[in-house]
N, C-alpha and C. Protein backbone atom coordinates (compact mmCIF):
# COMPACT_ATOMS: atom_id res chain seq x y z
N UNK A 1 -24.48 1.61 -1.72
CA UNK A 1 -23.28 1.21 -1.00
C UNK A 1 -23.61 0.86 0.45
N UNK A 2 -24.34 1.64 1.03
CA UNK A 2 -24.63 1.18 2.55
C UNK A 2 -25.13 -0.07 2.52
N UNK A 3 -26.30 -0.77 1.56
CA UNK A 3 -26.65 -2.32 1.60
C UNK A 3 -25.24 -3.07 1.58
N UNK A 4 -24.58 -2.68 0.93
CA UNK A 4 -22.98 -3.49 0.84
C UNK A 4 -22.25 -3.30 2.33
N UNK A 5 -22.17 -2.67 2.74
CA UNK A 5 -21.59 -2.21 4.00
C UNK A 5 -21.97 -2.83 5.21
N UNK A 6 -23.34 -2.59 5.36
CA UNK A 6 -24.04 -3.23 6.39
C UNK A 6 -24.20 -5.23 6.32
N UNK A 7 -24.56 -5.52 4.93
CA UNK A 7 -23.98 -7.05 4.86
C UNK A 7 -22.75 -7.80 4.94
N UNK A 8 -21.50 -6.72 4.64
CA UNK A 8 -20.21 -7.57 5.10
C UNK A 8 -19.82 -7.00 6.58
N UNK A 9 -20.50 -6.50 6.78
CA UNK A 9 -20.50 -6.13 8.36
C UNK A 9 -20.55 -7.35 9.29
N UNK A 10 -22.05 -7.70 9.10
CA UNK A 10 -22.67 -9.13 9.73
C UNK A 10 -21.89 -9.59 9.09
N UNK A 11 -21.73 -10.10 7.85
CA UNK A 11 -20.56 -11.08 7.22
C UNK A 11 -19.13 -11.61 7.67
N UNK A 12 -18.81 -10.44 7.45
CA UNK A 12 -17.27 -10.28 7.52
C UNK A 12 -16.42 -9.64 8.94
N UNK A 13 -17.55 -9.26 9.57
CA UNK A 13 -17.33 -8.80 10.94
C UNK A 13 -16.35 -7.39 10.63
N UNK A 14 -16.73 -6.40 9.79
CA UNK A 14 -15.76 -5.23 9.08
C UNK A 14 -16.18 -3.99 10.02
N UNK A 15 -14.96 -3.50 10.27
CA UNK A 15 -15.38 -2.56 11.51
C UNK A 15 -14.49 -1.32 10.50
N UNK A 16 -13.94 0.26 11.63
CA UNK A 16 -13.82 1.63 10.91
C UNK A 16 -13.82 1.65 9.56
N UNK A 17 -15.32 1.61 9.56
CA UNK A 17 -15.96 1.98 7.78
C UNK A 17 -15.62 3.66 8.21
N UNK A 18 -15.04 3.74 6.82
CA UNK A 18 -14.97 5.16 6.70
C UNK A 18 -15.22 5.42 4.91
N UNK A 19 -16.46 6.24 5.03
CA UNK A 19 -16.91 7.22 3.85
C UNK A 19 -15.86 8.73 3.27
N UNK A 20 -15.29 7.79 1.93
CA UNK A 20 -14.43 8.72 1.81
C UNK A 20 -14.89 9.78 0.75
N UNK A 21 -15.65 9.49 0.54
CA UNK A 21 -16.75 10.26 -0.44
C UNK A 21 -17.78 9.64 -1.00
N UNK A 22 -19.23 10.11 -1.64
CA UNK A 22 -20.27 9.08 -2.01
C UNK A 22 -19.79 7.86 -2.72
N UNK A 23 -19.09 7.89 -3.26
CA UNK A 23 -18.60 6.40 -4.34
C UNK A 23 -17.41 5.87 -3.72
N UNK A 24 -16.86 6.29 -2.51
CA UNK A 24 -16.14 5.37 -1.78
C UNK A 24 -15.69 5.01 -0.45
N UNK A 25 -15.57 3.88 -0.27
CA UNK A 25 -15.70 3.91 1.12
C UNK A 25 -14.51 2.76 1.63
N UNK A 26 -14.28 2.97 3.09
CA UNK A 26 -13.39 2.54 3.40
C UNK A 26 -13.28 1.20 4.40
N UNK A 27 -12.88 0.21 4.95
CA UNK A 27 -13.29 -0.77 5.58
C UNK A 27 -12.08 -1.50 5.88
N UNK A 28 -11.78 -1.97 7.08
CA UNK A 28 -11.06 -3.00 8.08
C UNK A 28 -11.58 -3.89 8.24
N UNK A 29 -10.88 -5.27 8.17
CA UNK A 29 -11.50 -6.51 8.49
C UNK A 29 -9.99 -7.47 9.14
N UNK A 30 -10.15 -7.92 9.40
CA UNK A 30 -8.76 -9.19 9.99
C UNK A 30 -8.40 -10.14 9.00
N UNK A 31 -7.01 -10.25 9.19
CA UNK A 31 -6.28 -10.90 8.25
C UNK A 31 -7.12 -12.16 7.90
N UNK A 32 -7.42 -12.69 8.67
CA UNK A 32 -8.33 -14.40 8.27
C UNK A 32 -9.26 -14.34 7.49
N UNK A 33 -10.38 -13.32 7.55
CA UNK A 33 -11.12 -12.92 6.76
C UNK A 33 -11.44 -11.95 5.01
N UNK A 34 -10.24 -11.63 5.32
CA UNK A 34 -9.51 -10.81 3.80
C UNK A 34 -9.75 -11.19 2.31
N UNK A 35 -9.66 -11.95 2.34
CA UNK A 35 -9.29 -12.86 1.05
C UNK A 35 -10.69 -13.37 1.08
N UNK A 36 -11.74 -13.48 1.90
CA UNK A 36 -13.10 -14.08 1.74
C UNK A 36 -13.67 -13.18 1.76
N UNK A 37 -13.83 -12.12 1.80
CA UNK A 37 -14.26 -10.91 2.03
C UNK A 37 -13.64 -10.35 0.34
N UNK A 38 -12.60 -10.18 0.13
CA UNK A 38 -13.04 -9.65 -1.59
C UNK A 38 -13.67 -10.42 -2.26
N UNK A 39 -13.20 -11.85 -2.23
CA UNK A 39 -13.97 -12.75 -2.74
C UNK A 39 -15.51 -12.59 -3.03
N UNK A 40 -15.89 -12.37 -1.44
CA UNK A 40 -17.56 -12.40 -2.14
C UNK A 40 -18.31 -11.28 -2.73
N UNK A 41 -17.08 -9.88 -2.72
CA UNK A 41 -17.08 -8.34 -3.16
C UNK A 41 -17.10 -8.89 -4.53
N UNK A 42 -16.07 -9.72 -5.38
CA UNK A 42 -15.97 -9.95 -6.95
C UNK A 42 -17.13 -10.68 -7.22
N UNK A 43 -17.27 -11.78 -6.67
CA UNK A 43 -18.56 -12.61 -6.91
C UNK A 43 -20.08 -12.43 -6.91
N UNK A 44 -20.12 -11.95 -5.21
CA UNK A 44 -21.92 -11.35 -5.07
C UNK A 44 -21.88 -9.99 -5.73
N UNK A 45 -20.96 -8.96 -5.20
CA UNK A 45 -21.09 -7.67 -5.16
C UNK A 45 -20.69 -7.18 -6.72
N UNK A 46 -19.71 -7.62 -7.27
CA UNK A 46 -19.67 -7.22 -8.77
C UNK A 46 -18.54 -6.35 -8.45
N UNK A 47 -17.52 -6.39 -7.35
CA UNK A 47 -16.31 -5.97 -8.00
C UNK A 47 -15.19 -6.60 -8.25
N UNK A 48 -15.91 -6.29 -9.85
CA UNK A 48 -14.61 -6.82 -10.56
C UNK A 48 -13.22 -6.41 -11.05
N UNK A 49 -12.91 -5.18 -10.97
CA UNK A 49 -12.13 -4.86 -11.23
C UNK A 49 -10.96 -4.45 -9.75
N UNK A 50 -9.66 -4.64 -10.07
CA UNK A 50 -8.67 -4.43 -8.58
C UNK A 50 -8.54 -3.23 -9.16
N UNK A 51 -8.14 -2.36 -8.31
CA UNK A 51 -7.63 -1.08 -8.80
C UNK A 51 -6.33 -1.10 -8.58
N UNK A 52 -6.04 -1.50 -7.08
CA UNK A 52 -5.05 -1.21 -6.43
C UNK A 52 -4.04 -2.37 -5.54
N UNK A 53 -2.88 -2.67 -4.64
CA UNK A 53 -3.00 -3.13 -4.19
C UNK A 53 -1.74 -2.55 -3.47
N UNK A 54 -1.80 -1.92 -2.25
CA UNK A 54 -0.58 -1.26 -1.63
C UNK A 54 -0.52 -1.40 0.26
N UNK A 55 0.60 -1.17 0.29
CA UNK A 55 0.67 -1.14 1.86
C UNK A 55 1.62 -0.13 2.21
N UNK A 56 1.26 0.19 4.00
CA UNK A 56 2.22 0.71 4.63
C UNK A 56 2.65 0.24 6.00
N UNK A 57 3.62 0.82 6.15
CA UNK A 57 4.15 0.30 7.03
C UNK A 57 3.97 1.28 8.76
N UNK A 58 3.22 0.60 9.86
CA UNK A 58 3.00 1.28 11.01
C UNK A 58 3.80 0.71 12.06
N UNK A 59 5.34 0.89 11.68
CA UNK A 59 6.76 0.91 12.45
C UNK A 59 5.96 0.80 14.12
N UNK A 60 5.33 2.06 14.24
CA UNK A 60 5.41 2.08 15.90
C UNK A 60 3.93 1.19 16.66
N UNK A 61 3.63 0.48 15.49
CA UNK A 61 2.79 -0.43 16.10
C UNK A 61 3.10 -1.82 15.31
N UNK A 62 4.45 -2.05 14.73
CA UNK A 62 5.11 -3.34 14.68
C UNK A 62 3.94 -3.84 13.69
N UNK A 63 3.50 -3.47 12.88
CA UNK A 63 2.13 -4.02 11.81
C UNK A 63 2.59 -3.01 10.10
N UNK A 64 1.36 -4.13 9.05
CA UNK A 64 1.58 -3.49 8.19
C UNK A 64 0.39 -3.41 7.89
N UNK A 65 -0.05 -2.47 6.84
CA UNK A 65 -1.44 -2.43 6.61
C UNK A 65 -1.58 -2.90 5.20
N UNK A 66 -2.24 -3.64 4.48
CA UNK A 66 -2.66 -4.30 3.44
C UNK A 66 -3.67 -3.51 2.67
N UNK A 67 -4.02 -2.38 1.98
CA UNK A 67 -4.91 -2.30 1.09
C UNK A 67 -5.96 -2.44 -0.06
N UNK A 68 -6.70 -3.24 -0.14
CA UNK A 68 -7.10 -3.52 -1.63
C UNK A 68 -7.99 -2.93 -2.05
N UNK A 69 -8.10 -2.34 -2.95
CA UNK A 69 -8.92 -1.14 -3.58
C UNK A 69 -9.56 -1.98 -4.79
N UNK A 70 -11.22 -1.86 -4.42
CA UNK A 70 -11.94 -2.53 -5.59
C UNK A 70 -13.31 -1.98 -6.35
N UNK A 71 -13.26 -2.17 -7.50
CA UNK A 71 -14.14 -1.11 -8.13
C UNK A 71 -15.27 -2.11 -8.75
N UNK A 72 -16.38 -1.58 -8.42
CA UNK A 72 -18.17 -2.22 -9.25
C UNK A 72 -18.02 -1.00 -10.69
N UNK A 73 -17.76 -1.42 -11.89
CA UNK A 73 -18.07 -0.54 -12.90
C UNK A 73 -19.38 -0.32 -13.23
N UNK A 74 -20.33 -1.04 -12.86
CA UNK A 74 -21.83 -0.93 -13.32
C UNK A 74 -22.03 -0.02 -12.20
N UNK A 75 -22.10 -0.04 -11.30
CA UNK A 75 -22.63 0.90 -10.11
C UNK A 75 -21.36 1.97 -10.34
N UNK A 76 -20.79 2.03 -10.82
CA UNK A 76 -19.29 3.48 -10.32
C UNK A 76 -18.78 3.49 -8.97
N UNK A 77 -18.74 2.57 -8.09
CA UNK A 77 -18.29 2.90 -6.65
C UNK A 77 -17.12 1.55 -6.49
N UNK A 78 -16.39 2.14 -5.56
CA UNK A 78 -15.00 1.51 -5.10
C UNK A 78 -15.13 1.40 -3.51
N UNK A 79 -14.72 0.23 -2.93
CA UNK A 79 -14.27 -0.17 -1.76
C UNK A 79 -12.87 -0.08 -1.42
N UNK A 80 -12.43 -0.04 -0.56
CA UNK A 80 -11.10 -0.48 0.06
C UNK A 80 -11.35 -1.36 1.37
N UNK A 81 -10.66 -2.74 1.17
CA UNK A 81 -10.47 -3.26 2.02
C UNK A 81 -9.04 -2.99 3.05
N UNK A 82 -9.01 -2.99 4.04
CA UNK A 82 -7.88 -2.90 5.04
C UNK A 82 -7.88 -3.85 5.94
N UNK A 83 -6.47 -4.58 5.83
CA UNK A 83 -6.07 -5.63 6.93
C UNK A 83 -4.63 -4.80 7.60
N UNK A 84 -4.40 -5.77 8.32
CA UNK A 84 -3.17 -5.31 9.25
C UNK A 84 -2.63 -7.01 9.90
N UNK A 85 -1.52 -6.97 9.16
CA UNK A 85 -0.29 -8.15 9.28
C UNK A 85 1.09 -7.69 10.37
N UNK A 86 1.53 -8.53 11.08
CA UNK A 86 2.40 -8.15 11.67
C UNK A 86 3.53 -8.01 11.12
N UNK A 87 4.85 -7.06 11.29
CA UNK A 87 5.93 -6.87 10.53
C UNK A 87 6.98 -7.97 10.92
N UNK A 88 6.71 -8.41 11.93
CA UNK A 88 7.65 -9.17 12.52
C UNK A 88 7.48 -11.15 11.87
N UNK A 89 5.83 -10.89 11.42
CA UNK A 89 6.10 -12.24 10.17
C UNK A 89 4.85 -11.66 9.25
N UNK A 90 5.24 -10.78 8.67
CA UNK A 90 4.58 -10.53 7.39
C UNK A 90 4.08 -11.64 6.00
N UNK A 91 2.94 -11.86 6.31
CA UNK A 91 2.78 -13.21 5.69
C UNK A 91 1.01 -12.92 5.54
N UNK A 92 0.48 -13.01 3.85
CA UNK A 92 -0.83 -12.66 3.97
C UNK A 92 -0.61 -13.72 3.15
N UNK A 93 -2.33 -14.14 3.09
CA UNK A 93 -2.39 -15.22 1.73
C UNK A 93 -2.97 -15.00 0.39
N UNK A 94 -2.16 -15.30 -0.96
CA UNK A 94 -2.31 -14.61 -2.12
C UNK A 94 -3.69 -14.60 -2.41
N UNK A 95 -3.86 -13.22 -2.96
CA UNK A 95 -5.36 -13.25 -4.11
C UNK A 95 -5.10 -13.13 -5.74
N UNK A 96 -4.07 -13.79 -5.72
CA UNK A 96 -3.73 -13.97 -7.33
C UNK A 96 -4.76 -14.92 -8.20
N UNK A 97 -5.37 -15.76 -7.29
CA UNK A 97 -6.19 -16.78 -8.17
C UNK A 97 -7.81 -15.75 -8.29
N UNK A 98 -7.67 -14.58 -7.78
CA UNK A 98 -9.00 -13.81 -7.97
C UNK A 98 -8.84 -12.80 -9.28
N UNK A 99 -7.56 -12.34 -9.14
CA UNK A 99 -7.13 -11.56 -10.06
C UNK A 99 -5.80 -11.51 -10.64
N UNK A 100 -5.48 -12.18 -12.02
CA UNK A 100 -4.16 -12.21 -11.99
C UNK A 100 -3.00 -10.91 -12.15
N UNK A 101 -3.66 -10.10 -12.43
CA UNK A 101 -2.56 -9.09 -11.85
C UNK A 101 -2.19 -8.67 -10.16
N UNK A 102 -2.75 -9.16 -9.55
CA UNK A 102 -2.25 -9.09 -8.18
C UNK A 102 -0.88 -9.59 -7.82
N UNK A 103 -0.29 -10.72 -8.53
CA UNK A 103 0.83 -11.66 -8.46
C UNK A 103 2.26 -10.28 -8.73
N UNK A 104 1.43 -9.34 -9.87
CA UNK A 104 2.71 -7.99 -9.88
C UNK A 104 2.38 -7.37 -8.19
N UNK A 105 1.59 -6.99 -7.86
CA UNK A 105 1.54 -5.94 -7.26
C UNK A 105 1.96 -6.82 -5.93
N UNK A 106 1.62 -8.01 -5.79
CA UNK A 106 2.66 -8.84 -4.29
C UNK A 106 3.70 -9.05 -4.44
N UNK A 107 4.86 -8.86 -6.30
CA UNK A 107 6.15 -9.22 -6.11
C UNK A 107 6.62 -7.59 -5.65
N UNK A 108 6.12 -6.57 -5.59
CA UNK A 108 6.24 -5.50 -5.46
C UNK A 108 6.56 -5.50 -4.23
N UNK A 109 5.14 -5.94 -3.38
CA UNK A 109 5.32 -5.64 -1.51
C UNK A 109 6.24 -6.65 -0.84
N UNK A 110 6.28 -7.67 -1.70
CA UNK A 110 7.31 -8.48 -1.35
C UNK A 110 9.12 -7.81 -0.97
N UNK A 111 9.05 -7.24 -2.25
CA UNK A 111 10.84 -6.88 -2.50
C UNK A 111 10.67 -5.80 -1.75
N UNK A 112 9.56 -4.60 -1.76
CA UNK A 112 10.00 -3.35 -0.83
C UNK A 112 9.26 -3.16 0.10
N UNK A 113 8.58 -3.82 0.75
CA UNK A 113 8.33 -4.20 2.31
C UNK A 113 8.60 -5.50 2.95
N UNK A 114 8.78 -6.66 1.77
CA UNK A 114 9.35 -8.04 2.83
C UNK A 114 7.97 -8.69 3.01
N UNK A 115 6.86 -8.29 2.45
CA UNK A 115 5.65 -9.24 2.81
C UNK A 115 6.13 -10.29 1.88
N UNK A 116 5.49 -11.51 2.35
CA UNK A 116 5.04 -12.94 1.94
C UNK A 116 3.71 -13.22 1.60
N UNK A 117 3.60 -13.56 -0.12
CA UNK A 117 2.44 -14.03 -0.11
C UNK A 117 2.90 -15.68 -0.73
N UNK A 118 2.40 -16.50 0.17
CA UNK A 118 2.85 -17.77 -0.43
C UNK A 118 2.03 -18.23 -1.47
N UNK A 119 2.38 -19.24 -2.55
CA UNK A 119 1.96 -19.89 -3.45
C UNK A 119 2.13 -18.15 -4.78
N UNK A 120 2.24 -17.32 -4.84
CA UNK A 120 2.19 -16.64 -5.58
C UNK A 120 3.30 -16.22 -6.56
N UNK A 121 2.74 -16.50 -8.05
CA UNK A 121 3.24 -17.13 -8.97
C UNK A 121 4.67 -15.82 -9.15
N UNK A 122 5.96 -16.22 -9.19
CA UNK A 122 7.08 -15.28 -9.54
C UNK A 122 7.57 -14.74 -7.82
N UNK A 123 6.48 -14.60 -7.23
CA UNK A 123 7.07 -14.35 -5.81
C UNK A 123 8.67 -13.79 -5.95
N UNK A 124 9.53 -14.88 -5.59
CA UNK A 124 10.64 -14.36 -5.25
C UNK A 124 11.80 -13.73 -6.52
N UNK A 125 10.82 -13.88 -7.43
CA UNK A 125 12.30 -13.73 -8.46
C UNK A 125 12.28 -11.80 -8.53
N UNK A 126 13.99 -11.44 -8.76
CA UNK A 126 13.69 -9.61 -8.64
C UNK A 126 12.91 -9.19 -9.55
N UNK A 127 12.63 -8.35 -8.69
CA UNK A 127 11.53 -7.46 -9.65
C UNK A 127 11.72 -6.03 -10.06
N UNK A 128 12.30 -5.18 -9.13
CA UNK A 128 12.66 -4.09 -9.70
C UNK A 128 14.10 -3.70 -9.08
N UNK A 129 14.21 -4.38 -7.93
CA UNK A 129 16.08 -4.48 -7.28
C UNK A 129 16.43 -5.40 -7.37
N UNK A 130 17.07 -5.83 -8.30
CA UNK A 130 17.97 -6.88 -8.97
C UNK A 130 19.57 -6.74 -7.98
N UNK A 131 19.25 -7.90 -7.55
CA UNK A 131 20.75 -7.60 -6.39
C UNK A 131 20.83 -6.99 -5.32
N UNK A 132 19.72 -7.01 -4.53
CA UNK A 132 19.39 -6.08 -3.74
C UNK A 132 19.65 -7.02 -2.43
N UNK A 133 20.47 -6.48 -1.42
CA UNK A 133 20.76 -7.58 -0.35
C UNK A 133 20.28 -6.51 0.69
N UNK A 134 20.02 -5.42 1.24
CA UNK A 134 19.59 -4.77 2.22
C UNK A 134 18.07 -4.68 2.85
N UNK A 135 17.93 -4.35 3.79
CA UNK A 135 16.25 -4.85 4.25
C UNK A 135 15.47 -4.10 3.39
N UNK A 136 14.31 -4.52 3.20
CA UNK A 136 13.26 -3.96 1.92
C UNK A 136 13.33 -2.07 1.91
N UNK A 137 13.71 -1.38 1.22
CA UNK A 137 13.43 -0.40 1.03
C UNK A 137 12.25 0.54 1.89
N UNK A 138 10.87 -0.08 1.33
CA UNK A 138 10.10 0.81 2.21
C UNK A 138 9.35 0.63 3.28
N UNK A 139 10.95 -0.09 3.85
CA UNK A 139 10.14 -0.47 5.24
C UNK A 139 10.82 1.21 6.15
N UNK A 140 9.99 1.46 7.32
CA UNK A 140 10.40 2.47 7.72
C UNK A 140 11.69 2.38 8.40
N UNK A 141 12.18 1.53 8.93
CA UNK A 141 13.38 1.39 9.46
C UNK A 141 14.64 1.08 8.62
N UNK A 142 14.58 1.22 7.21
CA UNK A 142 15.38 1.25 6.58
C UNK A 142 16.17 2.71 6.36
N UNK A 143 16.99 3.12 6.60
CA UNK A 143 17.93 4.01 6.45
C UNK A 143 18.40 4.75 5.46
N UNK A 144 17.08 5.17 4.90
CA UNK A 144 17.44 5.96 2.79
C UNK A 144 19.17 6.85 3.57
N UNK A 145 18.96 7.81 4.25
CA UNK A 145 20.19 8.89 4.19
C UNK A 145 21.38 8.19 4.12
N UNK A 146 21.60 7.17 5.30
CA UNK A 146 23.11 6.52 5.53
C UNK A 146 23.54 5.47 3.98
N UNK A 147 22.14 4.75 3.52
CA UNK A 147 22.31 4.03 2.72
C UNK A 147 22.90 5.04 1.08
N UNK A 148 22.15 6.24 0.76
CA UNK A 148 22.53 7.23 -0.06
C UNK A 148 23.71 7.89 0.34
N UNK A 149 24.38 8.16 1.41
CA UNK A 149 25.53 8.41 2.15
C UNK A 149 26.90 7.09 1.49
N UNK A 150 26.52 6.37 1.83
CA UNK A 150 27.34 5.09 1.85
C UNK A 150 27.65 4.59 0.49
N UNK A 151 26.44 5.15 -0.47
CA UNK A 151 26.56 4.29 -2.11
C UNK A 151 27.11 5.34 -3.04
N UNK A 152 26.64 6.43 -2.91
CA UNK A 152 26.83 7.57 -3.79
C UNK A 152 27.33 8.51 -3.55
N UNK A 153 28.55 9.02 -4.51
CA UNK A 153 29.77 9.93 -3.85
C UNK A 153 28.82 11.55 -3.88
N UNK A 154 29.67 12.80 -3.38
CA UNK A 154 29.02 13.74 -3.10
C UNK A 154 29.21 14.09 -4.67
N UNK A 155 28.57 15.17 -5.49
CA UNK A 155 29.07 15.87 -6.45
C UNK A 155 29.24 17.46 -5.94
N UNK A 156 30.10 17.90 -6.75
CA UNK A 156 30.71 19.25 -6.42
C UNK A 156 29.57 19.80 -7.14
N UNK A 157 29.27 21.16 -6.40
CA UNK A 157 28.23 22.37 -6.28
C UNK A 157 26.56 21.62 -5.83
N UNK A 158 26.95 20.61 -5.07
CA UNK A 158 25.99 20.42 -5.01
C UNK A 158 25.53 20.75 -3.21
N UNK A 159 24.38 21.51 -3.05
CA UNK A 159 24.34 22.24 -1.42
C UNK A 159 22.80 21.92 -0.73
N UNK A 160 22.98 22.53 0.36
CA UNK A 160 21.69 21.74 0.97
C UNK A 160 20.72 23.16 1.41
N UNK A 161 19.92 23.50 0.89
CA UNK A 161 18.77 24.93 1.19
C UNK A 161 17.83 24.11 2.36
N UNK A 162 17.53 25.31 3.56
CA UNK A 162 16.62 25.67 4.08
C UNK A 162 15.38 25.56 3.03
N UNK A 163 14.27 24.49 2.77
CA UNK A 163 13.18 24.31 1.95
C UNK A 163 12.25 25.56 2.25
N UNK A 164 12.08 26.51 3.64
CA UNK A 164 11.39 27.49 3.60
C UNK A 164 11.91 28.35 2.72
N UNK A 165 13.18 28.42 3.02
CA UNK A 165 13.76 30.24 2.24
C UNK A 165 14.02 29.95 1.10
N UNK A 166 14.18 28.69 0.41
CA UNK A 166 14.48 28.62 -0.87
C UNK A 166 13.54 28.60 -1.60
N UNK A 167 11.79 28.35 -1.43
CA UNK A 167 10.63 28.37 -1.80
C UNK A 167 10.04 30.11 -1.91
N UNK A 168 10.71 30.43 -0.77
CA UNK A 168 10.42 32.41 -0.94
C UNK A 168 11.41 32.89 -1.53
N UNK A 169 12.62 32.64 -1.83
CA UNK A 169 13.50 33.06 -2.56
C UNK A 169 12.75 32.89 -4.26
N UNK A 170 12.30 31.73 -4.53
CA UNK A 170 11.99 31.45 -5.80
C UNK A 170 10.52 32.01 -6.12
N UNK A 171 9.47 32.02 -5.16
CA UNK A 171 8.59 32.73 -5.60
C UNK A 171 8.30 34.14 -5.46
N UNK A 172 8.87 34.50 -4.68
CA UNK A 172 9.46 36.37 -4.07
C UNK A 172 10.74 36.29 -4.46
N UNK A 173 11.03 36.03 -5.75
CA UNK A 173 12.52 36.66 -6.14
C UNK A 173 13.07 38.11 -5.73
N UNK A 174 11.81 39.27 -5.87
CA UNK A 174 12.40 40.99 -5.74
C UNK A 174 11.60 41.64 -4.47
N UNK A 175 11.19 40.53 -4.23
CA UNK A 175 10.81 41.18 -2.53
C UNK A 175 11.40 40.67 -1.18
N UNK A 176 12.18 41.76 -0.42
CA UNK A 176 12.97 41.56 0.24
C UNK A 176 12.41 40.85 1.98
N UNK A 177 11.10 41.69 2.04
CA UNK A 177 10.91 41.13 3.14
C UNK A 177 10.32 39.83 3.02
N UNK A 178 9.94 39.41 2.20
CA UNK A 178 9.85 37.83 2.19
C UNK A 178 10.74 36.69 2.86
């Protein structure tokens, strides 16, 4: 893995490599470079398989982070690539023509974070919120309480526990000083 590391380094200009254990490791590169950078991971390097493809959202630095998790089955080791897109035009460019299951996992970040991947096949049609007119779900500034407040009536007996005392209540049922 370090020969891999150290060539998309010079390559790809990939900076906080982080070793997340012997068979995997972790890596940042810039949006421009992303998509050429797995590329030559499937092609030279032999990973072929996607594992993954997820993001989050870093509200207080107005960015999102892009994940792609990729696995060499002949060697057993996995990469993660990491980019970072701005939230304010969330817009990466598809790797569906590398792997066609990626096209699910961008209608995904699409509907519940609002990324854009253009040219990618189904893009806009719903995918799992059918009718969904409110800002993407898991973006952090979306409002789960008011929005669960606002849609769904209360039901009777239903109450709100202290998560400490109700966790010692249930596992110290007959001990008091708990």
């Amino acid at each position: 893995m370090n020969d891999i590391i150290q060539d998309i380094t010079t390559r790809f200009s990939v900076t906080d490599i982080i070793n997340k254990r012997e068979n995997l490791t972790f890596v940042t590169c810039r949006k421009e470079n992303t998509i050429s950078l797995i590329t030559h991971l499937r092609d030279r390097e032999k990973f072929t398989h996607l594992v993954l493809l997820t993001a989050v959202d870093w509200i207080e630095d107005n960015l999102f982070q892009l994940t792609y998790i990729l696995n060499n089955p002949t060697k057993k080791i996995d990469i993660a690539i990491r980019t970072m897109i701005p939230r304010d035009n969330p817009v990466m460019e598809s790797a569906h023509r590398l792997w066609e299951q990626v096209a699910t996992y961008q209608r995904e970040l699409k509907e519940m974070f609002g990324i854009e991947f253009p040219d990618s096949p189904r893009l806009n049609e719903p995918f799992i919120l059918e009718g969904w007119n409110e800002i993407p779900p898991y973006r952090r500034d979306f409002d789960t309480k008011k929005y669960s407040t606002e849609t769904y009536f209360p039901r009777i007996g239903r109450g709100t526990n202290d998560p400490e005392e109700y966790m010692k209540s249930k596992l110290y049922p007959n001990d008091p000083t708990k």
